[in-house]
N, C-alpha and C. Protein backbone atom coordinates (compact mmCIF):
# COMPACT_ATOMS: atom_id res chain seq x y z
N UNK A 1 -11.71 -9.60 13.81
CA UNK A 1 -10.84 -8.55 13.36
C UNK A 1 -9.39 -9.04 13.28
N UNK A 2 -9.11 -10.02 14.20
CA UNK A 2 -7.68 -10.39 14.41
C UNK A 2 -6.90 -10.73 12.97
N UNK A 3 -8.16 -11.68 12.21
CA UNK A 3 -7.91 -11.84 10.62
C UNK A 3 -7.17 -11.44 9.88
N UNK A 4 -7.85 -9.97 9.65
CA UNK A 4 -7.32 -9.11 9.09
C UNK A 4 -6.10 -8.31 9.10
N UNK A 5 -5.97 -8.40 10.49
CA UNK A 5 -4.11 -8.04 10.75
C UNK A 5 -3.37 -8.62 10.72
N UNK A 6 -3.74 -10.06 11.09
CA UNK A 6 -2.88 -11.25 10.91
C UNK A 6 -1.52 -11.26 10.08
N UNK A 7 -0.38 -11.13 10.90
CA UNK A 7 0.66 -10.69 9.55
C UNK A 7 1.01 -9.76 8.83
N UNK A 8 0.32 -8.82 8.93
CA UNK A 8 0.57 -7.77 8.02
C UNK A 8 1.31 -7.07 8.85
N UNK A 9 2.04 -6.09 8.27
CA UNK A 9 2.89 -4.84 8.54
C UNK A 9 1.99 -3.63 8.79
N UNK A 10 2.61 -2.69 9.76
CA UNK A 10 2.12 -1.30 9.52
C UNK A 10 2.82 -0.64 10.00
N UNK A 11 3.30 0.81 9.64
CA UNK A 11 4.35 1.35 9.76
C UNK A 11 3.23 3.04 10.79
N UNK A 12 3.12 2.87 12.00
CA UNK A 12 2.81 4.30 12.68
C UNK A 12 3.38 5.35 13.32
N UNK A 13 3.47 6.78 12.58
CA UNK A 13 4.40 7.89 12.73
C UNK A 13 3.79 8.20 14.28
N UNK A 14 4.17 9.19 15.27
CA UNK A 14 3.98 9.14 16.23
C UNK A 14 3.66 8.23 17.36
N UNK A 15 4.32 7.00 17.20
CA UNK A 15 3.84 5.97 17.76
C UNK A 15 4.25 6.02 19.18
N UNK A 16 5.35 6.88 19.71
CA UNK A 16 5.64 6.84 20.79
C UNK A 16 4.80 7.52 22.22
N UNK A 17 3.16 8.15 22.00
CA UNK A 17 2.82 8.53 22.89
C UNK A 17 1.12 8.65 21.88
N UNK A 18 0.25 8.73 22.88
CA UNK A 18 -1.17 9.31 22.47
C UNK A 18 -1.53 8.46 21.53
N UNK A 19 -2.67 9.21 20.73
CA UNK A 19 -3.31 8.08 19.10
C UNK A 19 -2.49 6.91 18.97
N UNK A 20 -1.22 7.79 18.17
CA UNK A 20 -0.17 6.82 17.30
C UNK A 20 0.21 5.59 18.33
N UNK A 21 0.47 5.63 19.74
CA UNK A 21 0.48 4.69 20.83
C UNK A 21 -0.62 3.58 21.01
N UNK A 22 -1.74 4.28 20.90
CA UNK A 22 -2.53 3.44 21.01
C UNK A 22 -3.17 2.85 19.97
N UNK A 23 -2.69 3.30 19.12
CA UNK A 23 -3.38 2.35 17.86
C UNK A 23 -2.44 1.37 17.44
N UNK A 24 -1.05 2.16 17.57
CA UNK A 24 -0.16 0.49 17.28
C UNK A 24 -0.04 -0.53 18.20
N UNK A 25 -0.54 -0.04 19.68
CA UNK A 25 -0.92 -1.16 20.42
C UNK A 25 -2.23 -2.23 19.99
N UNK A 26 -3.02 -0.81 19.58
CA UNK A 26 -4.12 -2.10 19.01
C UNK A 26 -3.99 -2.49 17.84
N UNK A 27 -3.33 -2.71 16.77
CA UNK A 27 -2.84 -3.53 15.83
C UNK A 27 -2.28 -4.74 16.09
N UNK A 28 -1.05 -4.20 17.12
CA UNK A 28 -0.45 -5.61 17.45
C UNK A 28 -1.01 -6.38 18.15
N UNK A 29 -2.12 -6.16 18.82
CA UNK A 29 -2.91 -7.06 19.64
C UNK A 29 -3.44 -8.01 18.63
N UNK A 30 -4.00 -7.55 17.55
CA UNK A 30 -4.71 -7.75 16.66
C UNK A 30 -3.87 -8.74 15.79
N UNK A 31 -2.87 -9.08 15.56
CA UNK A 31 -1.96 -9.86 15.16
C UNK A 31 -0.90 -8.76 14.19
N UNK A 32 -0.90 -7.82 14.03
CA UNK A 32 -0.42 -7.16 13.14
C UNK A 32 1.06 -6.56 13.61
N UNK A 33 2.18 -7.02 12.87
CA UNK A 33 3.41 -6.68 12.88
C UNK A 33 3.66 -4.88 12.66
N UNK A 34 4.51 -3.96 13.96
CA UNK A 34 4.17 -2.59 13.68
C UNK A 34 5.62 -1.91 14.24
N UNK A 35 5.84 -0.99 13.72
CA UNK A 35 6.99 -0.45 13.00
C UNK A 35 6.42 1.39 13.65
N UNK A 36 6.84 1.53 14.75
CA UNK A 36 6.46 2.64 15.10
C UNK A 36 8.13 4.17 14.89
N UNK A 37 7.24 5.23 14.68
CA UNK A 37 8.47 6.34 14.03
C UNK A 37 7.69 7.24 14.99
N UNK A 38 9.00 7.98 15.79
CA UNK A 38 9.29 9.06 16.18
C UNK A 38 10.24 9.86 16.63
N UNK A 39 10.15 11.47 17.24
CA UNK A 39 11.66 11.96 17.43
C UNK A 39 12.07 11.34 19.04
N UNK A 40 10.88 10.87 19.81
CA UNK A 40 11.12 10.77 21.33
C UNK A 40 11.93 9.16 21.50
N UNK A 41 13.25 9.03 21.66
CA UNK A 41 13.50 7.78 21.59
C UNK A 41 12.62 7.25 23.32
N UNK A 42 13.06 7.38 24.12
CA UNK A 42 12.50 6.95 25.19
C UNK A 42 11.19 6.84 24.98
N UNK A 43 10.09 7.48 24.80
CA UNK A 43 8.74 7.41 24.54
C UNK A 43 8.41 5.70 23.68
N UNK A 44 9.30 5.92 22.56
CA UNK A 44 9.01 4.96 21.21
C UNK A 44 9.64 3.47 22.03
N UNK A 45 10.57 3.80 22.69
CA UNK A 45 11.23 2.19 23.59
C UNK A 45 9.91 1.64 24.81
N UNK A 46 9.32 2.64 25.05
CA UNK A 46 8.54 2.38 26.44
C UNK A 46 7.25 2.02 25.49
N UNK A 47 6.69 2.10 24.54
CA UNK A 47 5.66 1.86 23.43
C UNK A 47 6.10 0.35 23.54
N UNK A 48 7.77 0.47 22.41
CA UNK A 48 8.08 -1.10 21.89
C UNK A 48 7.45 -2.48 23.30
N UNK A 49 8.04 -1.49 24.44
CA UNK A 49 7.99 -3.08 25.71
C UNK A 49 6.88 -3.73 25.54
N UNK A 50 5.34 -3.02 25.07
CA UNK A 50 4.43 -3.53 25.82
C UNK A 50 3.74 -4.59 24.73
N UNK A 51 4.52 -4.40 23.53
CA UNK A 51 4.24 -5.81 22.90
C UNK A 51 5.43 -6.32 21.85
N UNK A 52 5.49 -7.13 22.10
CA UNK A 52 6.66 -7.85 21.38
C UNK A 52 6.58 -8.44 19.51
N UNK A 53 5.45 -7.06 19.04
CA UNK A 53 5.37 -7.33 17.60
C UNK A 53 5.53 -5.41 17.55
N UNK A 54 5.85 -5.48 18.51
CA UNK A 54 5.92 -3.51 17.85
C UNK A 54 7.75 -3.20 18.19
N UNK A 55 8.30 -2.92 17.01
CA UNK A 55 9.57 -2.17 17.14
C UNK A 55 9.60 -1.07 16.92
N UNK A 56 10.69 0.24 16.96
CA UNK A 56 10.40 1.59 16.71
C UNK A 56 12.04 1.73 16.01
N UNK A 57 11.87 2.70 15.53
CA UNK A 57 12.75 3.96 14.79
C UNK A 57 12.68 5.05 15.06
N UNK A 58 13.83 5.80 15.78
CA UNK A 58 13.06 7.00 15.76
C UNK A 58 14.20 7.77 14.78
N UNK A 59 13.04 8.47 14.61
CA UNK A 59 13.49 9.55 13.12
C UNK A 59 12.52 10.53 13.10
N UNK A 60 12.45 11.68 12.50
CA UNK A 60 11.33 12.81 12.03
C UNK A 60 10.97 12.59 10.36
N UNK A 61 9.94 12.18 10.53
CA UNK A 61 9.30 11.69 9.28
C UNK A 61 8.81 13.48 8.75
N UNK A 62 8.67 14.21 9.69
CA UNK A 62 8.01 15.62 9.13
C UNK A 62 8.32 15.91 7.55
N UNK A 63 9.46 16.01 7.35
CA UNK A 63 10.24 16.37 5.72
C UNK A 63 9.67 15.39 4.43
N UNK A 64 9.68 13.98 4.97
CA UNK A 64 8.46 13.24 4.37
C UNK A 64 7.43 12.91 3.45
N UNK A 65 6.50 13.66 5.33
CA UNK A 65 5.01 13.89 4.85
C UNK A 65 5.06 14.92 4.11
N UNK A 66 6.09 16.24 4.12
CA UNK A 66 5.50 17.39 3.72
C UNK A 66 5.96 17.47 1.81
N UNK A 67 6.99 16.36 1.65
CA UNK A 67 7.16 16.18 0.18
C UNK A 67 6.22 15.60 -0.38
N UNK A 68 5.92 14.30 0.42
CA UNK A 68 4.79 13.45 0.18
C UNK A 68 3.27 14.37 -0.49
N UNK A 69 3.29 15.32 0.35
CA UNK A 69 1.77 16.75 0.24
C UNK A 69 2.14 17.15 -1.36
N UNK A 70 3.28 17.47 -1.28
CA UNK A 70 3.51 18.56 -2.37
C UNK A 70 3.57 18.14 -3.48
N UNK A 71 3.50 19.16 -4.53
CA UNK A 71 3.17 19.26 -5.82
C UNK A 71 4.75 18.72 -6.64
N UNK A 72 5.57 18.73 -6.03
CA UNK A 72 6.68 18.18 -6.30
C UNK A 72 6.72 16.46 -6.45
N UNK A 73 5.88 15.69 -5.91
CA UNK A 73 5.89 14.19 -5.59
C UNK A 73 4.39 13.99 -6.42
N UNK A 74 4.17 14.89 -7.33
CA UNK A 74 2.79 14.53 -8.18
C UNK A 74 3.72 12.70 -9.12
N UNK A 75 5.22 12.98 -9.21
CA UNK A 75 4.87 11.84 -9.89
C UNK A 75 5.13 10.56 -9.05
N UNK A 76 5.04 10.68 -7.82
CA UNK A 76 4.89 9.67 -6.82
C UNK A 76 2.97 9.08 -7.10
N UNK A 77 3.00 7.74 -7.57
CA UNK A 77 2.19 7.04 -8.10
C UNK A 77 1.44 6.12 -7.25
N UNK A 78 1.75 5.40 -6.24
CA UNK A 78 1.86 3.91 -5.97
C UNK A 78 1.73 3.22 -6.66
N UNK A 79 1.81 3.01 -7.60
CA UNK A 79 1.51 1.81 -8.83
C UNK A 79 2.59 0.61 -8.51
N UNK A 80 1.47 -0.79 -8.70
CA UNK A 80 3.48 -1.74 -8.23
C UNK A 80 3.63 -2.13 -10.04
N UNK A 81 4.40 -2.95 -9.87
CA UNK A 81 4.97 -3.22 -11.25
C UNK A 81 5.90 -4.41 -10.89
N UNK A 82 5.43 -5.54 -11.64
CA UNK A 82 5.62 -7.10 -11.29
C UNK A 82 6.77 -6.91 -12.46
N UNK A 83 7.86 -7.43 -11.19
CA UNK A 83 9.53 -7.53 -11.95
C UNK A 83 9.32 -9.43 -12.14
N UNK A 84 9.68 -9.83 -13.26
CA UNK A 84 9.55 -11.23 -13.51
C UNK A 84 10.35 -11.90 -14.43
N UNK A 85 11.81 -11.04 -14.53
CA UNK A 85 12.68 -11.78 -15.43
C UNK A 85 13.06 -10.79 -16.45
N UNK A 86 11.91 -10.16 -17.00
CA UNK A 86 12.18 -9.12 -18.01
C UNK A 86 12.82 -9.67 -19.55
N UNK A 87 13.57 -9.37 -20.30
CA UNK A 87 13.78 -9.36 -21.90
C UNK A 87 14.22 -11.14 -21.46
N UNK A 88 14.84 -11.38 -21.05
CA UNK A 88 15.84 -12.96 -21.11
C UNK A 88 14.91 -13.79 -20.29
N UNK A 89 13.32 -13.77 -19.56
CA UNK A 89 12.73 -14.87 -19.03
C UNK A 89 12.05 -15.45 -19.96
C-alpha cells in the first residue's frame, strides 16, 4: 500500500480530531504528504506532532463544501488543460 501514497499529497478537512485524524495519520504512515484543515487550531497542531509529513491550516472549509454542492459551481469541471507555450511555442 505504501506505493501508492508514496509522495502524493492529500489535503483532509477535519483532520484535527476523530476519522479526519486518523486517516491522515494513516496516509502519512503510508508515505503520503498531508495537509490537514480545521477550525480547532490546538487539535490540528497536536495531529501535525505525530508525524512529520502532516502539516495543518486551520480554516472553515464549511462555505467551500457547500458552494462546491451547489448548483451555482455546475461550471466547476475538474478538467486539467496542458498550458505548453500556446500561439508563440
Amino acid at each position: 500500500m505504501s506505493a501508492k501514497f508514496n509522495d502524493k499529497v492529500a489535503l483532509v478537512t477535519g483532520g484535527g480530531s476523530g476519522i479526519g485524524r486518523t486517516i491522515a495519520k494513516h496516509l502519512a504512515v503510508h508515505g503520503c504528504y498531508v495537509v490537514i484543515l480545521g477550525r480547532n487550531i490546538d487539535a490540528l497542531k497536536e495531529s501535525a506532532k505525530q508525524n512529520s509529513r502532516i502539516a495543518y491550516i486551520a480554516e472553515d472549509v464549511a462555505y467551500v463544501v457547500s458552494f462546491l454542492a451547489s448548483e451555482e459551481a455546475s461550471f466547476v469541471t475538474g478538467s486539467d488543460y496542458a498550458v505548453d507555450g500556446g500561439f508563440a511555442a
